[in-house]
N, C-alpha and C. Protein backbone atom coordinates (compact mmCIF):
# COMPACT_ATOMS: atom_id res chain seq x y z
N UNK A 1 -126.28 -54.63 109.50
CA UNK A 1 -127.27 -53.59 109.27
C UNK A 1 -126.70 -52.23 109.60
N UNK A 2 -125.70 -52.35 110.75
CA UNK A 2 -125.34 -50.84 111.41
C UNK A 2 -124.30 -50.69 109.75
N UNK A 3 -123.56 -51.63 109.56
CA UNK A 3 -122.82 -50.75 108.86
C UNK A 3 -122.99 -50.64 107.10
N UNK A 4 -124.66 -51.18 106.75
CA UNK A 4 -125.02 -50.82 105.60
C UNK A 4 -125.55 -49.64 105.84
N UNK A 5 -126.00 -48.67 106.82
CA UNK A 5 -126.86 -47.61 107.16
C UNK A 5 -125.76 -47.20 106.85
N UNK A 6 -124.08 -46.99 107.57
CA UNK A 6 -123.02 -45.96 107.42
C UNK A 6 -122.56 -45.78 105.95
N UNK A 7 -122.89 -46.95 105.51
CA UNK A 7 -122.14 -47.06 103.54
C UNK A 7 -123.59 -46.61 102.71
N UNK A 8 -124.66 -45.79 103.54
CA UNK A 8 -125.99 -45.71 102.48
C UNK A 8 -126.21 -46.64 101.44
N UNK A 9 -126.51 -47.74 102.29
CA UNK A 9 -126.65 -49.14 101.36
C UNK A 9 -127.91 -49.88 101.54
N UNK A 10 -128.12 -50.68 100.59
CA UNK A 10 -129.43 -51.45 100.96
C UNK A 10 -128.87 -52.46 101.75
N UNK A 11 -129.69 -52.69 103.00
CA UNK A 11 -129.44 -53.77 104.10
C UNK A 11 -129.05 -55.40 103.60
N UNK A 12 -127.97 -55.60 104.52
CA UNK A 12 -127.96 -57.38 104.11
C UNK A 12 -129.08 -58.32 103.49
N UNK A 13 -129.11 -59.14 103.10
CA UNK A 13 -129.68 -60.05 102.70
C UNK A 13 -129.46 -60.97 103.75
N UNK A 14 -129.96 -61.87 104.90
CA UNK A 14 -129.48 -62.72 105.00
C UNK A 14 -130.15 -64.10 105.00
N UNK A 15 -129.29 -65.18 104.65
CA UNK A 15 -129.96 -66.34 103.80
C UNK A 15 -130.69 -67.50 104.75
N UNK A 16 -130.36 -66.87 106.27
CA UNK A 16 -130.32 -68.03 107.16
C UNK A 16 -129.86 -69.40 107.21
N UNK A 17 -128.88 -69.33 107.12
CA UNK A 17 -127.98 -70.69 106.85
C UNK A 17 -126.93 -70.31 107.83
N UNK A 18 -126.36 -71.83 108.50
CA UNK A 18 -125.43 -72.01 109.70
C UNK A 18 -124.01 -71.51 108.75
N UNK A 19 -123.27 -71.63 109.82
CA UNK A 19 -121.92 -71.35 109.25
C UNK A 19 -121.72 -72.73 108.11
N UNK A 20 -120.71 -72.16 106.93
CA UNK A 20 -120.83 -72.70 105.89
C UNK A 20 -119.54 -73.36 105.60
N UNK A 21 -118.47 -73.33 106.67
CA UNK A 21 -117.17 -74.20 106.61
C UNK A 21 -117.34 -75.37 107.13
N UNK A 22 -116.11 -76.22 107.08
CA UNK A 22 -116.42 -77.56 107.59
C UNK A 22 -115.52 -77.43 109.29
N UNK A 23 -115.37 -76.40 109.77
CA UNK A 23 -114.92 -76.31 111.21
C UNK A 23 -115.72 -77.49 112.32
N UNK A 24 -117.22 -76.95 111.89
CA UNK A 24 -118.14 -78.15 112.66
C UNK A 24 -118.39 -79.34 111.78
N UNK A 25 -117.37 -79.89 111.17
CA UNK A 25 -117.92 -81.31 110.94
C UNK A 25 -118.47 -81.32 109.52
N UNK A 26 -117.79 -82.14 108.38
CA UNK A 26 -118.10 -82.13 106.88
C UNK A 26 -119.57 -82.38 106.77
N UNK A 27 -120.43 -83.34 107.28
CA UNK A 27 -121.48 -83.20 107.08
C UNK A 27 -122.62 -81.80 107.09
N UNK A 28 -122.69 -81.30 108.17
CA UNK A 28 -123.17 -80.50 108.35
C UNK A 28 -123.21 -79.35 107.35
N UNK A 29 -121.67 -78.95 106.31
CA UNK A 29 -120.84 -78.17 105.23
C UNK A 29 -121.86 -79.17 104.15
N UNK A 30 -121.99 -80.04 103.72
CA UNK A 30 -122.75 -81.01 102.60
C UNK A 30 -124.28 -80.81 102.74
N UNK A 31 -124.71 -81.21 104.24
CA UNK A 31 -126.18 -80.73 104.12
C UNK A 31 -127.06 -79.38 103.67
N UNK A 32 -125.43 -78.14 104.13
CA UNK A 32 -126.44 -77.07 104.12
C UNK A 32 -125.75 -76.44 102.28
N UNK A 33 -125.17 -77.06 102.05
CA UNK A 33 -124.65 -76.37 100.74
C UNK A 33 -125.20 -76.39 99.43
N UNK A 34 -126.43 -77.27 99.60
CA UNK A 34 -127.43 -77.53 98.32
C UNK A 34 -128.36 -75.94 98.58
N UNK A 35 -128.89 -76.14 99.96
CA UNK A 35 -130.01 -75.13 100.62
C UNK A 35 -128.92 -73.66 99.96
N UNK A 36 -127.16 -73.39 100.40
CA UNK A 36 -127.12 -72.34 100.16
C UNK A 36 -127.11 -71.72 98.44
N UNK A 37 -126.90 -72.84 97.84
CA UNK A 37 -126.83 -72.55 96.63
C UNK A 37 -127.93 -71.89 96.16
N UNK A 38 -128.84 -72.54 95.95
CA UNK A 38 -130.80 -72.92 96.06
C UNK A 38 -131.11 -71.06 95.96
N UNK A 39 -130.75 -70.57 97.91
CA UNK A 39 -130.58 -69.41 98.39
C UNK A 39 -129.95 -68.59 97.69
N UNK A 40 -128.74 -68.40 97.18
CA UNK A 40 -128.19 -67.59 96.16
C UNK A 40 -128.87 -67.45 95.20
N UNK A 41 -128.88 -68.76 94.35
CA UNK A 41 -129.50 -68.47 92.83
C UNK A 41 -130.90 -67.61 92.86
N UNK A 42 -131.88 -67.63 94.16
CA UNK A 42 -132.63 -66.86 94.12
C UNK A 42 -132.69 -65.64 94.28
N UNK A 43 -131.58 -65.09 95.29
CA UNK A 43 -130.99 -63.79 95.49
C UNK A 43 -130.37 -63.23 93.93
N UNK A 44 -129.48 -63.71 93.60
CA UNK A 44 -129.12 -63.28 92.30
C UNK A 44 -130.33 -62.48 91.20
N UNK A 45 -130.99 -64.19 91.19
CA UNK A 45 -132.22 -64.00 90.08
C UNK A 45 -133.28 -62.67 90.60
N UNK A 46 -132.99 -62.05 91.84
CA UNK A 46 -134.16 -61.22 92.35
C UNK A 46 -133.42 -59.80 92.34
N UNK A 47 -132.14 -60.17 92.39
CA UNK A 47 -131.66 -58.89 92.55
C UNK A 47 -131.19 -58.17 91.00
N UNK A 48 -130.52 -59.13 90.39
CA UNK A 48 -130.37 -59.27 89.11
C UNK A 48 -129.24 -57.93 88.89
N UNK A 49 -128.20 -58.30 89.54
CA UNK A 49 -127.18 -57.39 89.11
C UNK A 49 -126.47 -57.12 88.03
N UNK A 50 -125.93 -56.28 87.51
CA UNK A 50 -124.88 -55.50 86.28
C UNK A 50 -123.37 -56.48 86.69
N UNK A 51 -122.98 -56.19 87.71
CA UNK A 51 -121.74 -57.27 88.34
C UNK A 51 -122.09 -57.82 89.42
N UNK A 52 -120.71 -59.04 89.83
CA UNK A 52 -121.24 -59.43 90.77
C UNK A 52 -119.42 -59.19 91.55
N UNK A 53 -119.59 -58.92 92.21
CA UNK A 53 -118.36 -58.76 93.20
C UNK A 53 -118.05 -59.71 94.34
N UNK A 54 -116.87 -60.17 94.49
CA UNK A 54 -116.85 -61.27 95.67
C UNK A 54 -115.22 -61.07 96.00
N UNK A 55 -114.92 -62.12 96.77
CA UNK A 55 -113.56 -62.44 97.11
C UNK A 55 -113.14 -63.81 96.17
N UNK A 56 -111.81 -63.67 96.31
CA UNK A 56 -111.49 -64.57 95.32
C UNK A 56 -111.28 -65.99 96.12
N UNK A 57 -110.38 -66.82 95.38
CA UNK A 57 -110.52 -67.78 96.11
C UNK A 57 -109.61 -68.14 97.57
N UNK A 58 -109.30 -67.09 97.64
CA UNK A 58 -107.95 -66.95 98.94
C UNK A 58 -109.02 -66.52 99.93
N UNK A 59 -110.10 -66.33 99.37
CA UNK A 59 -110.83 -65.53 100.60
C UNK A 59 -110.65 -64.43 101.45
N UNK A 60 -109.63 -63.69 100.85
CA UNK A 60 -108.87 -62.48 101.33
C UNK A 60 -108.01 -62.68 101.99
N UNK A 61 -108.14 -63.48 103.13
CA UNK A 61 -106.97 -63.68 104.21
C UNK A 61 -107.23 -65.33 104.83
N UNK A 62 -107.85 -66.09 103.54
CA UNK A 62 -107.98 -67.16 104.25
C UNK A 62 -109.39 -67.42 104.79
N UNK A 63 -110.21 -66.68 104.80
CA UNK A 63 -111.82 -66.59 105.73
C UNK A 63 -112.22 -67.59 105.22
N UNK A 64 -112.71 -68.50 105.78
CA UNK A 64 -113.52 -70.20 105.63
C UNK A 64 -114.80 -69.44 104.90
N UNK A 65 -115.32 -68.57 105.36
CA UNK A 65 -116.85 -68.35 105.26
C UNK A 65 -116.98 -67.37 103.67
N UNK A 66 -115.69 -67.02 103.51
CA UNK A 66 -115.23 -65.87 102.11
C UNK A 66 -115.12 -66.77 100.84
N UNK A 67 -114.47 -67.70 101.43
CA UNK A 67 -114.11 -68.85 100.47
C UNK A 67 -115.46 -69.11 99.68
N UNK A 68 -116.06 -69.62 100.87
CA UNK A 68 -117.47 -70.61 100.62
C UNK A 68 -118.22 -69.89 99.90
N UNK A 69 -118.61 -68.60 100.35
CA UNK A 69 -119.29 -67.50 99.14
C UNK A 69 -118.55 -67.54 98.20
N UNK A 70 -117.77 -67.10 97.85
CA UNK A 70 -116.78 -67.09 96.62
C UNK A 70 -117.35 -68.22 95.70
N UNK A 71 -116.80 -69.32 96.07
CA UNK A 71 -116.97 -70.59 95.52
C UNK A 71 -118.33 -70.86 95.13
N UNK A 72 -119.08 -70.30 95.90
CA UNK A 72 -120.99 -70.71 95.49
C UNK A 72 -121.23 -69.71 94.63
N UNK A 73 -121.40 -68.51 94.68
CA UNK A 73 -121.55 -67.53 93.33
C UNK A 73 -120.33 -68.11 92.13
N UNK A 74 -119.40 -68.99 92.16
CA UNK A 74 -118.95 -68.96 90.75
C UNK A 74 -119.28 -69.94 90.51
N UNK A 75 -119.68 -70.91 91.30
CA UNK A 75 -120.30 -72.51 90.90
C UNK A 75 -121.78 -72.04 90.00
N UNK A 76 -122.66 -71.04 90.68
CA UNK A 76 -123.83 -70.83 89.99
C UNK A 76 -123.78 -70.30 88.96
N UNK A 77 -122.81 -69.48 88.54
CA UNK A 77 -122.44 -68.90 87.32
C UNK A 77 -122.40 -69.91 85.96
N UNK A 78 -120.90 -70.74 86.79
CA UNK A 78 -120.58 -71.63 85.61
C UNK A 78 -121.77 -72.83 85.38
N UNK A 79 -122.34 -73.44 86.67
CA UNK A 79 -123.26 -74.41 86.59
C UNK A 79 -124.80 -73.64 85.69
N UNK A 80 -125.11 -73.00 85.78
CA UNK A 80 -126.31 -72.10 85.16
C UNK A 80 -125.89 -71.34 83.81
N UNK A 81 -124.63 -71.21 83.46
CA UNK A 81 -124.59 -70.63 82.01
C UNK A 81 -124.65 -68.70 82.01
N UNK A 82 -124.20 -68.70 83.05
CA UNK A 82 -124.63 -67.43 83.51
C UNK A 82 -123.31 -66.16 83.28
N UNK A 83 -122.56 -66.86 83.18
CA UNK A 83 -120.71 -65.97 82.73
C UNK A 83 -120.69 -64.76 82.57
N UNK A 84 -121.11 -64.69 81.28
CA UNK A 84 -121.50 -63.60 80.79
C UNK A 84 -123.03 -62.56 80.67
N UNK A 85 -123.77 -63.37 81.07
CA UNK A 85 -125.11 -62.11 81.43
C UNK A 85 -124.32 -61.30 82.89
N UNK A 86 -123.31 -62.38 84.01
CA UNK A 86 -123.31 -61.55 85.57
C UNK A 86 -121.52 -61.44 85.43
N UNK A 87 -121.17 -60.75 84.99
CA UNK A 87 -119.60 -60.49 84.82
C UNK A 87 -119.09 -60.31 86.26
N UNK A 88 -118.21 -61.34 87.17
CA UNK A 88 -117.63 -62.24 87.98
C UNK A 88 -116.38 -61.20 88.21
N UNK A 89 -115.97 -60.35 89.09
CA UNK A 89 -114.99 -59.60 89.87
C UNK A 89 -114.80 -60.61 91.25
N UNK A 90 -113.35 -60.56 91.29
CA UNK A 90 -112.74 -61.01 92.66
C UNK A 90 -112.22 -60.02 92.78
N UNK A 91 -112.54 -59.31 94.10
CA UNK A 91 -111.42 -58.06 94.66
C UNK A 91 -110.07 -59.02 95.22
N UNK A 92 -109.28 -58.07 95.54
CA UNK A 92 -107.58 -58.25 95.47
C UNK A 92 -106.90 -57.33 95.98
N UNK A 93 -105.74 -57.79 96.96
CA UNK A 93 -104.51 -56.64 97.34
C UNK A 93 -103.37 -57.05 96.25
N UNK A 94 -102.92 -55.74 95.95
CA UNK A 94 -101.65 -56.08 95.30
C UNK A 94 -100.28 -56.02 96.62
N UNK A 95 -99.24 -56.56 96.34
CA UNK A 95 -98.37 -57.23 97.28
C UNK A 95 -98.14 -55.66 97.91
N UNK A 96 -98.10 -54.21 97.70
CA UNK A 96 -97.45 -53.47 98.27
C UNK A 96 -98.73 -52.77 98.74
N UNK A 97 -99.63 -53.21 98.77
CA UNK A 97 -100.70 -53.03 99.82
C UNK A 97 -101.00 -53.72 101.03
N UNK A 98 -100.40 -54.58 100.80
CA UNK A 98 -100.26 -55.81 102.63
C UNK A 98 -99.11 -55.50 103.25
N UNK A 99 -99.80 -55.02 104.33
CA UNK A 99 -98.11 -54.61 105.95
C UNK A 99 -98.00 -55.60 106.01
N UNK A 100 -96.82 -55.82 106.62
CA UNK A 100 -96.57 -56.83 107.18
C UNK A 100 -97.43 -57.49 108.67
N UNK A 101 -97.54 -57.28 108.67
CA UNK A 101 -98.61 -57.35 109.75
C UNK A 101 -100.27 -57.90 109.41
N UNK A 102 -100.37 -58.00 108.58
CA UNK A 102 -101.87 -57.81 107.85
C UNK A 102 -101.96 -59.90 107.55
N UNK A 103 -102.72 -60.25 107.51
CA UNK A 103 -103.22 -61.48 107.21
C UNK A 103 -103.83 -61.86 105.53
N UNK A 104 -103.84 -60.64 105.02
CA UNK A 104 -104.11 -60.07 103.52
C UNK A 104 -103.41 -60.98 102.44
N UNK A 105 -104.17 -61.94 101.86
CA UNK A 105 -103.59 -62.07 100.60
C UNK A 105 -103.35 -61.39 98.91
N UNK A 106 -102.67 -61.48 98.83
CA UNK A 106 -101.85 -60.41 97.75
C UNK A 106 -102.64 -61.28 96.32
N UNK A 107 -102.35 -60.59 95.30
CA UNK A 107 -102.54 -60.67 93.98
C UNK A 107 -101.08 -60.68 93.07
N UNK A 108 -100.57 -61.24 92.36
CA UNK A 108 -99.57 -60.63 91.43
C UNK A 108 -100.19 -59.71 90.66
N UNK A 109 -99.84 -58.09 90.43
CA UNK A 109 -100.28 -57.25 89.61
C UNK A 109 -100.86 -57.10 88.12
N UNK A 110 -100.15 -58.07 87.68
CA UNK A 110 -100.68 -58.96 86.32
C UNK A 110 -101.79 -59.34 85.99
N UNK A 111 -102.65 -59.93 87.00
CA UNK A 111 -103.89 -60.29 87.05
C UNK A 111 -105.06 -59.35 87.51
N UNK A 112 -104.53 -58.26 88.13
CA UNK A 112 -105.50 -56.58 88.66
C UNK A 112 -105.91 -56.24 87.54
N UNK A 113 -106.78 -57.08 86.73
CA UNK A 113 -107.11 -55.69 85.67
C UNK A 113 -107.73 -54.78 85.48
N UNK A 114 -109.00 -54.46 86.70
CA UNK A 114 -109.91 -53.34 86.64
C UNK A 114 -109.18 -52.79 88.16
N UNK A 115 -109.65 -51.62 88.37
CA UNK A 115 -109.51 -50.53 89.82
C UNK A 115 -111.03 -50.00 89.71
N UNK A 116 -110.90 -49.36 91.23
CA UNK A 116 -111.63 -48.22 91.08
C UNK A 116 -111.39 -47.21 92.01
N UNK A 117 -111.90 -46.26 92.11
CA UNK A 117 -111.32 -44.99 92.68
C UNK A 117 -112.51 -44.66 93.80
N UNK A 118 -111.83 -44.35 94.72
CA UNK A 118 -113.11 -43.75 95.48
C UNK A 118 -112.76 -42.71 96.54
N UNK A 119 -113.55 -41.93 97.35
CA UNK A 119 -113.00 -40.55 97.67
C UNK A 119 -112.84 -40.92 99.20
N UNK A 120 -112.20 -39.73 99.93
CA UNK A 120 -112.02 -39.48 101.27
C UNK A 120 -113.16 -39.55 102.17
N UNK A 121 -114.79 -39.11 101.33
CA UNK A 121 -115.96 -39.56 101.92
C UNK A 121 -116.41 -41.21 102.07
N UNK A 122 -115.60 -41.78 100.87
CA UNK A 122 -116.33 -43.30 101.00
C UNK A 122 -114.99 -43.95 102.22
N UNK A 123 -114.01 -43.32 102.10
CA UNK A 123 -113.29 -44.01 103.28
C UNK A 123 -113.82 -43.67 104.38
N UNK A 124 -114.13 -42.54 104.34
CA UNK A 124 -114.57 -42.38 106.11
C UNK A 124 -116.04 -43.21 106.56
N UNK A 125 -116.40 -42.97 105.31
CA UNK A 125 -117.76 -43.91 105.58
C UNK A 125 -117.57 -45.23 105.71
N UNK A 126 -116.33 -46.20 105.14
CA UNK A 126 -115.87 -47.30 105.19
C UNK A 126 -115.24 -47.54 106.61
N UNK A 127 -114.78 -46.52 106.94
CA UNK A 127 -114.05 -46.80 108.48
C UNK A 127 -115.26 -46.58 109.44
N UNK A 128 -116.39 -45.52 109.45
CA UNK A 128 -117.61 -46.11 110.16
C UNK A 128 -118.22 -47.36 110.43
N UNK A 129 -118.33 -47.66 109.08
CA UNK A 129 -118.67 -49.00 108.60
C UNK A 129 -117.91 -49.83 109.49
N UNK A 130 -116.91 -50.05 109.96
CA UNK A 130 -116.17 -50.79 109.96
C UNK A 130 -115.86 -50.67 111.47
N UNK A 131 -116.32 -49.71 112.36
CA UNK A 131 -116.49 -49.82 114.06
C UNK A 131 -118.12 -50.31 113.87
N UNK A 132 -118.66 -50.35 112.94
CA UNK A 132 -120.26 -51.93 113.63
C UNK A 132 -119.81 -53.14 113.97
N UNK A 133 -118.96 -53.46 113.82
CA UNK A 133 -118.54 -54.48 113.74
C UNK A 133 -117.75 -54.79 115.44
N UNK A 134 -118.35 -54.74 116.34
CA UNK A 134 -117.87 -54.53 117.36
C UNK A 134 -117.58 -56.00 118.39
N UNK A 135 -117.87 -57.06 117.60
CA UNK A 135 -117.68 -58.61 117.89
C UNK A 135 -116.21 -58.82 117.33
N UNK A 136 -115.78 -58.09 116.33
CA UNK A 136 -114.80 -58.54 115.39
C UNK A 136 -113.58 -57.59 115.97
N UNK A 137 -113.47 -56.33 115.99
CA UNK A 137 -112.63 -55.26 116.00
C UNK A 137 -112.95 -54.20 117.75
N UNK A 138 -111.65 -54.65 118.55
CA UNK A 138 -111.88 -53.59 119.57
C UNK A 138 -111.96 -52.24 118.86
N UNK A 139 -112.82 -51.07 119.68
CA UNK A 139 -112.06 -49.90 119.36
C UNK A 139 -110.35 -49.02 118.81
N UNK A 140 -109.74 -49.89 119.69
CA UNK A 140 -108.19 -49.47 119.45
C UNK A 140 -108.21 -49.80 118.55
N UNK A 141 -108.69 -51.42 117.93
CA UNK A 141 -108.24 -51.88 116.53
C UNK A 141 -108.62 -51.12 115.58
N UNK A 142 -109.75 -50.51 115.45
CA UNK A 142 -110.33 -49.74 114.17
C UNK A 142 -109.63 -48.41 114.51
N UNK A 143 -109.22 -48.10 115.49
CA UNK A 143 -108.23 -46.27 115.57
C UNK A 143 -107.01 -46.60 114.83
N UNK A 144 -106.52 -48.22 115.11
CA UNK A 144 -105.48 -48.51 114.07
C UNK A 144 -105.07 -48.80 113.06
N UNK A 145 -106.42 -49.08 112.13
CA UNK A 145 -106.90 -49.85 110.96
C UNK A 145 -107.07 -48.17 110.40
N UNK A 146 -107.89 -47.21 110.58
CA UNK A 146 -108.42 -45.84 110.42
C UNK A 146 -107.01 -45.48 109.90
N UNK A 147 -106.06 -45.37 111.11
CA UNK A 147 -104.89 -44.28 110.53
C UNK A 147 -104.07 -45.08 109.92
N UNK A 148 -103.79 -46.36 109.77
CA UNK A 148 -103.54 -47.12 108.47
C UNK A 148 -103.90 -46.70 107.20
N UNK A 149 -104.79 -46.40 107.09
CA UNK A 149 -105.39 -46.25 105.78
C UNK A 149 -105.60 -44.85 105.65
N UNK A 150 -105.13 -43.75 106.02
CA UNK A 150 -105.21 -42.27 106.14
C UNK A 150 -103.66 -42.41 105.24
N UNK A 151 -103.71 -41.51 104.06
CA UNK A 151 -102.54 -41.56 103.24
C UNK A 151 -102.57 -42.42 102.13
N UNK A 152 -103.44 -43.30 102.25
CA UNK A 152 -103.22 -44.49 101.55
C UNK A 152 -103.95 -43.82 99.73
N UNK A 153 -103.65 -44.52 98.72
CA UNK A 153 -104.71 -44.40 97.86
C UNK A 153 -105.47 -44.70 97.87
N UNK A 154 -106.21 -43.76 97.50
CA UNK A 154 -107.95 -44.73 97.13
C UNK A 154 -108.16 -45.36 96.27
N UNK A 155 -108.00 -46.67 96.10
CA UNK A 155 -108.50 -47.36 95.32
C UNK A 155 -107.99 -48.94 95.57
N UNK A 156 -109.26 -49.60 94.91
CA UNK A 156 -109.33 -50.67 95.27
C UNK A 156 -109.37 -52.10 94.12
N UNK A 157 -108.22 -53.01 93.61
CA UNK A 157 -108.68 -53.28 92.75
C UNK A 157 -109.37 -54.85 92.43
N UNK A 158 -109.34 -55.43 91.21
CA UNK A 158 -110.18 -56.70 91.20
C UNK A 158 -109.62 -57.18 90.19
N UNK A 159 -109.48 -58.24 89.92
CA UNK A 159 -109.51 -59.20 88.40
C UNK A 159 -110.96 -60.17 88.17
N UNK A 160 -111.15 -60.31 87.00
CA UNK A 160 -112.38 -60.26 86.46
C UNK A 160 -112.04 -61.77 86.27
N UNK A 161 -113.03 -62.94 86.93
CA UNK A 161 -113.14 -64.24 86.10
C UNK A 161 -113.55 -64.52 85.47
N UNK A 162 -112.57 -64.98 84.54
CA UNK A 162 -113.26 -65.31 82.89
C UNK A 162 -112.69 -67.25 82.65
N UNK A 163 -113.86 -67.77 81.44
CA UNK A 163 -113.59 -68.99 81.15
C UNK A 163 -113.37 -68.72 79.86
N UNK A 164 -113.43 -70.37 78.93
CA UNK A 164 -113.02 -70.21 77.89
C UNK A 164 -114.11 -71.24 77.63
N UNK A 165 -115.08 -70.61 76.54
CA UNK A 165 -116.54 -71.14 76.08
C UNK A 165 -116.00 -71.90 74.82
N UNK A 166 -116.91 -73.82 75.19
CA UNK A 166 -116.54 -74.11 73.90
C UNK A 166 -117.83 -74.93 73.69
N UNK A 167 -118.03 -75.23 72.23
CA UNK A 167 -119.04 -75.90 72.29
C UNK A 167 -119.54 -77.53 72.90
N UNK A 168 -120.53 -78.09 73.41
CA UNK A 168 -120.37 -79.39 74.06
C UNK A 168 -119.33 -80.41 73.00
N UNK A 169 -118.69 -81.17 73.78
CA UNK A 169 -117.94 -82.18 73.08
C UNK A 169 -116.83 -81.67 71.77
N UNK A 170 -116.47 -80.60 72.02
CA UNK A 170 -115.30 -80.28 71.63
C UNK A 170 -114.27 -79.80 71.92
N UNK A 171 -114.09 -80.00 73.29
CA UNK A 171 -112.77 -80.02 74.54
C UNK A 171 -111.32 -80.47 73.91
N UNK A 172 -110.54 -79.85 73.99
CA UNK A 172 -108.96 -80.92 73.49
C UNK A 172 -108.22 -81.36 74.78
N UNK A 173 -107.91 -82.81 74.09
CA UNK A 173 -107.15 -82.85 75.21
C UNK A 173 -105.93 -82.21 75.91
N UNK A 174 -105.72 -82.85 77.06
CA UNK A 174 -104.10 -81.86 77.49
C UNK A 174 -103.36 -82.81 76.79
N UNK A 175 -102.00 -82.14 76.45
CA UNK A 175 -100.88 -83.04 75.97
C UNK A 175 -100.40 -83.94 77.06
């Protein structure tokens, strides 16, 4: 909430559902994953977005919980017929945007096909954003994350998931 107020955003949604990896035990990941789906498709259908933006399937750096979103917004897509009414962005680093240091999974550039640009106000508002978070990031860490990204370009990019629509029962096989 603190840091949708700093990005002048409409507040989280949240779905009330436990953590959604299998850290605690596969069952628990099976029981609640019908409920989160269920939960999405209604969020979607209420919010009814132009795009839908997520992480891809690396989850950015691996995040159990990035994944699992990821994976449930494209399951509802493809399972519901939905492809093309909610056009499917995975954001992405390209390789010379990850320090070494960074836990960041990269993109091959090939696959970046949209950007977008954004100004010195949405960074600073992004680095606000980004001391709410005060479970996740000491202070020092975000003074170091801040001047990391001072110099940097602005912009941020995505590749767009796309399938290949065919009619029922006319699939070819693989060779």
């Amino acid at each position: 909430q603190c840091a949708a107020r700093e990005l002048d955003i409409a507040p989280p949604v949240f779905l009330g559902i436990d953590r959604l990896d299998t850290k605690n035990g596969v069952r628990q990941y099976l029981d609640a994953r019908p409920v989160f789906l269920e939960a999405l498709t209604d969020q979607l259908k209420a919010i009814d977005p132009d795009v839908v933006i997520t992480f891809g399937p690396d989850g950015e750096y691996g995040h159990p919980e990035h994944i699992v979103a990821a994976a449930g917004i494209t399951e509802i897509l493809l399972r519901d017929g939905l492809v093309d009414r909610y056009p499917l962005y995975y954001m992405g680093w390209l390789p010379e945007q990850v320090t070494d240091d960074d836990n960041l999974s990269h993109v091959d550039p090939r696959y970046m096909g949209v950007m977008a640009r954004y100004t010195d106000e949405d960074e600073r508002k992004q680095i606000a954003a980004g001391r709410c978070y005060v479970t996740q990031f000491t202070p020092e860490e975000m003074d170091a994350m801040a001047a990391g990204v001072k110099g940097a370009e602005n912009v941020v990019y995505f590749r767009r998931f796309r399938v290949d629509e065919v009619s029922p029962g006319t699939a070819s096989e693989l060779p």
